[in-house]
C-alpha atoms as a PDB file:
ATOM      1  CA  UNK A   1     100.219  42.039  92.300  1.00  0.00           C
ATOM      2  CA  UNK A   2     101.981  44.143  89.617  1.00  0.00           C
ATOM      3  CA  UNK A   3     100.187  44.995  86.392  1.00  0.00           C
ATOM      4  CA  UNK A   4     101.858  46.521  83.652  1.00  0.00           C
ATOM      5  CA  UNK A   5     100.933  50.437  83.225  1.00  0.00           C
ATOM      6  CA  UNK A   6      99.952  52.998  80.006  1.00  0.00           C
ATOM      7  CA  UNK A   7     101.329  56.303  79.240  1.00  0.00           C
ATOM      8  CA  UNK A   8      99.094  58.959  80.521  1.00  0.00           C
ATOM      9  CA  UNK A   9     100.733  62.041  79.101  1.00  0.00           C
ATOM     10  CA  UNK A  10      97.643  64.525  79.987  1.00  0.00           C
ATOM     11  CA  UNK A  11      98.845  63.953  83.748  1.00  0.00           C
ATOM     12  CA  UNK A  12     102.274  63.939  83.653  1.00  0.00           C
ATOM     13  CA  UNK A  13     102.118  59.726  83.529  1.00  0.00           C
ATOM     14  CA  UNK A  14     104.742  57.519  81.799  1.00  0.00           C
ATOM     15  CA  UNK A  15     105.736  54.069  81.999  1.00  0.00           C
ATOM     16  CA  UNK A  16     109.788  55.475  81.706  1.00  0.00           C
ATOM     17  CA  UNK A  17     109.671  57.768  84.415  1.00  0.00           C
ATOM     18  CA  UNK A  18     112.185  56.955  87.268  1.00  0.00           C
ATOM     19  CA  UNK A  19     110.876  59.136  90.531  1.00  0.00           C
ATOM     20  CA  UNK A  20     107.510  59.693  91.864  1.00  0.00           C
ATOM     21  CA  UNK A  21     107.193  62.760  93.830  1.00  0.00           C
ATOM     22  CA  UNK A  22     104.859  63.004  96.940  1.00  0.00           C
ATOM     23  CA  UNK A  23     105.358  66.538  98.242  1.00  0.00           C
ATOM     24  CA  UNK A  24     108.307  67.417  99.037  1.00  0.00           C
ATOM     25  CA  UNK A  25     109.467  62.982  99.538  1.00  0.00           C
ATOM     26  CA  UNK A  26     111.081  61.311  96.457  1.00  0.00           C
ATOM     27  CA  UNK A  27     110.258  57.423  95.604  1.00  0.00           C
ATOM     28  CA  UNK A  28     112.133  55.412  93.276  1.00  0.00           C
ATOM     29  CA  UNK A  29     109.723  54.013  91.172  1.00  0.00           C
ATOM     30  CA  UNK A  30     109.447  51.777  87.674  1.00  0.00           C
ATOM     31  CA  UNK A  31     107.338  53.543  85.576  1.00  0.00           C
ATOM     32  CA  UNK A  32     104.132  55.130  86.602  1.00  0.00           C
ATOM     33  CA  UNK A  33     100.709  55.709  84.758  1.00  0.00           C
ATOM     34  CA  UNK A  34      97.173  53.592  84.110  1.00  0.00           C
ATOM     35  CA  UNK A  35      97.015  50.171  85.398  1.00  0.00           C
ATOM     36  CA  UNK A  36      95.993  48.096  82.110  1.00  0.00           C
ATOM     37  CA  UNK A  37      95.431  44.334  82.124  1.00  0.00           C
ATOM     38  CA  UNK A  38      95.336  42.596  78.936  1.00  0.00           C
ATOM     39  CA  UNK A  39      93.623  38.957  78.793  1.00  0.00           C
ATOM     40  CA  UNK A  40      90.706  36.784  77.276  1.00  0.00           C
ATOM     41  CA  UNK A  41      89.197  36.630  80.183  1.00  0.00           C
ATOM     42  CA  UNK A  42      89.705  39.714  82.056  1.00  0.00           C
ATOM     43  CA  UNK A  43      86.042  41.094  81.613  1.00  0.00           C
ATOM     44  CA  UNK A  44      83.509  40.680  79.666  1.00  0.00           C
ATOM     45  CA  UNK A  45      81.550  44.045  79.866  1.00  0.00           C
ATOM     46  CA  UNK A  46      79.376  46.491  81.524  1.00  0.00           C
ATOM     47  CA  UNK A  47      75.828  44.577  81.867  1.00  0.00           C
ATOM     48  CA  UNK A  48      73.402  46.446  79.658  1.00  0.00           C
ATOM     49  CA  UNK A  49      76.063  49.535  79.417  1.00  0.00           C
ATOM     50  CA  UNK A  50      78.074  49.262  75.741  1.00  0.00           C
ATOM     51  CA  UNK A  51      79.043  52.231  75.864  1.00  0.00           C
ATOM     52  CA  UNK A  52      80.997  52.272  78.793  1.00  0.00           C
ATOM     53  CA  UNK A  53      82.193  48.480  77.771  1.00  0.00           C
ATOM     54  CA  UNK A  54      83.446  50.117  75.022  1.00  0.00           C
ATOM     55  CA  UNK A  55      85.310  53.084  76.686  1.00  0.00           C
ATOM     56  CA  UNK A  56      86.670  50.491  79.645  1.00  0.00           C
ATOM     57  CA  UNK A  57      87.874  48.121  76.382  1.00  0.00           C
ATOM     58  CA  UNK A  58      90.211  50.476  74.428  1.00  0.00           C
ATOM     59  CA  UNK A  59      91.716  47.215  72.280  1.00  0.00           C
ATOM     60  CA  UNK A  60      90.730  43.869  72.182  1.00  0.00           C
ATOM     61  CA  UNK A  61      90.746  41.894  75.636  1.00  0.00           C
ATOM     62  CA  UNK A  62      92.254  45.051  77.608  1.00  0.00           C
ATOM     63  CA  UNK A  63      90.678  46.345  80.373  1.00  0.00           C
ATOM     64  CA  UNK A  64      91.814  49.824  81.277  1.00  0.00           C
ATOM     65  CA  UNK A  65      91.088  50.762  85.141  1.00  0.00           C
ATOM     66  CA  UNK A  66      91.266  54.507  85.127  1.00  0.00           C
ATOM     67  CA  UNK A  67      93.332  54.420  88.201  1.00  0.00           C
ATOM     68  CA  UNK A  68      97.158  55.904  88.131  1.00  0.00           C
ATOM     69  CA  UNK A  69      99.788  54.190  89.630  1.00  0.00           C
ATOM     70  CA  UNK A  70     102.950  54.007  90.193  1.00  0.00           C
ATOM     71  CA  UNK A  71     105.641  50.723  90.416  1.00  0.00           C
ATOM     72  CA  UNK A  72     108.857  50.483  92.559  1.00  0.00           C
ATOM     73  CA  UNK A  73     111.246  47.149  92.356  1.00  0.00           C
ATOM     74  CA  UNK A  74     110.106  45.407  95.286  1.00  0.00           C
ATOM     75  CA  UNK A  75     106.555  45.394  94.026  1.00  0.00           C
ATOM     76  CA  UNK A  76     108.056  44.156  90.746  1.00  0.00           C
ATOM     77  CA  UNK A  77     110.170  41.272  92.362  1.00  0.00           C
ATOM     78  CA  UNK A  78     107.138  40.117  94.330  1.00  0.00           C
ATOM     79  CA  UNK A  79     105.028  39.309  91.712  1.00  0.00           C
ATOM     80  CA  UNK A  80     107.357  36.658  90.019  1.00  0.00           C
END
Protein backbone atom coordinates (compact mmCIF):
# COMPACT_ATOMS: atom_id res chain seq x y z
CA UNK A 1 0.00 0.00 0.00
CA UNK A 2 1.21 3.59 -0.59
CA UNK A 3 0.41 6.31 1.92
CA UNK A 4 1.06 9.74 1.27
CA UNK A 5 4.26 11.15 3.30
CA UNK A 6 5.15 14.64 5.52
CA UNK A 7 8.11 16.78 5.28
CA UNK A 8 10.58 15.88 7.89
CA UNK A 9 13.13 18.61 7.46
CA UNK A 10 15.12 17.78 10.90
CA UNK A 11 16.28 14.52 8.92
CA UNK A 12 16.88 15.52 5.70
CA UNK A 13 13.00 14.22 4.70
CA UNK A 14 10.84 15.78 1.93
CA UNK A 15 7.99 14.74 0.00
CA UNK A 16 9.93 16.56 -3.38
CA UNK A 17 13.01 14.83 -3.13
CA UNK A 18 13.85 12.66 -6.24
CA UNK A 19 16.82 10.06 -5.00
CA UNK A 20 17.19 8.12 -1.91
CA UNK A 21 20.65 7.25 -1.12
CA UNK A 22 21.61 3.88 0.58
CA UNK A 23 25.40 3.99 0.85
CA UNK A 24 27.07 4.35 -1.83
CA UNK A 25 23.47 2.77 -4.24
CA UNK A 26 21.09 5.45 -5.67
CA UNK A 27 17.09 4.73 -5.81
CA UNK A 28 14.74 6.70 -7.71
CA UNK A 29 12.21 7.49 -5.45
CA UNK A 30 8.80 9.86 -5.17
CA UNK A 31 9.19 11.77 -2.31
CA UNK A 32 10.40 10.49 0.97
CA UNK A 33 9.57 11.42 4.70
CA UNK A 34 6.73 10.36 7.56
CA UNK A 35 4.10 8.04 6.53
CA UNK A 36 0.77 10.06 7.52
CA UNK A 37 -2.73 8.67 7.01
CA UNK A 38 -5.54 10.97 7.19
CA UNK A 39 -9.21 9.45 7.83
CA UNK A 40 -12.32 9.33 10.26
CA UNK A 41 -11.63 6.23 11.11
CA UNK A 42 -8.03 5.68 11.14
CA UNK A 43 -7.66 5.54 15.06
CA UNK A 44 -9.26 6.48 17.69
CA UNK A 45 -6.52 6.87 20.43
CA UNK A 46 -4.09 5.58 22.86
CA UNK A 47 -6.37 3.68 25.61
CA UNK A 48 -5.99 5.64 28.82
CA UNK A 49 -2.78 7.58 27.21
CA UNK A 50 -4.04 11.36 25.91
CA UNK A 51 -1.13 12.48 25.79
CA UNK A 52 0.40 10.37 23.43
CA UNK A 53 -3.19 10.39 21.44
CA UNK A 54 -2.52 13.75 21.21
CA UNK A 55 1.16 13.71 19.97
CA UNK A 56 0.21 10.55 17.43
CA UNK A 57 -2.95 13.06 16.23
CA UNK A 58 -1.12 16.23 15.03
CA UNK A 59 -4.60 17.52 13.10
CA UNK A 60 -7.86 16.26 13.12
CA UNK A 61 -8.32 12.49 11.93
CA UNK A 62 -4.42 12.14 11.02
CA UNK A 63 -2.50 9.63 12.37
CA UNK A 64 1.21 10.25 12.09
CA UNK A 65 3.40 6.86 12.33
CA UNK A 66 6.81 8.14 13.21
CA UNK A 67 8.31 5.88 10.67
CA UNK A 68 10.35 7.47 7.49
CA UNK A 69 9.88 6.26 4.26
CA UNK A 70 10.54 6.55 1.12
CA UNK A 71 8.17 6.00 -2.37
CA UNK A 72 9.39 4.85 -5.86
CA UNK A 73 6.75 4.60 -9.00
CA UNK A 74 6.08 1.07 -8.94
CA UNK A 75 4.91 1.24 -5.36
CA UNK A 76 2.82 4.22 -6.53
CA UNK A 77 1.24 2.39 -9.61
CA UNK A 78 0.36 -0.59 -7.43
CA UNK A 79 -1.77 0.94 -5.19
CA UNK A 80 -4.37 2.24 -7.81
Amino acid sequence: MWAPVEDVPDMGYLRTDQVHKIGSKTIPCCGRGEICLKGLNIFQGYYKMPDKTAEALRALTTLCFSNVTYSTWQQIKRSF
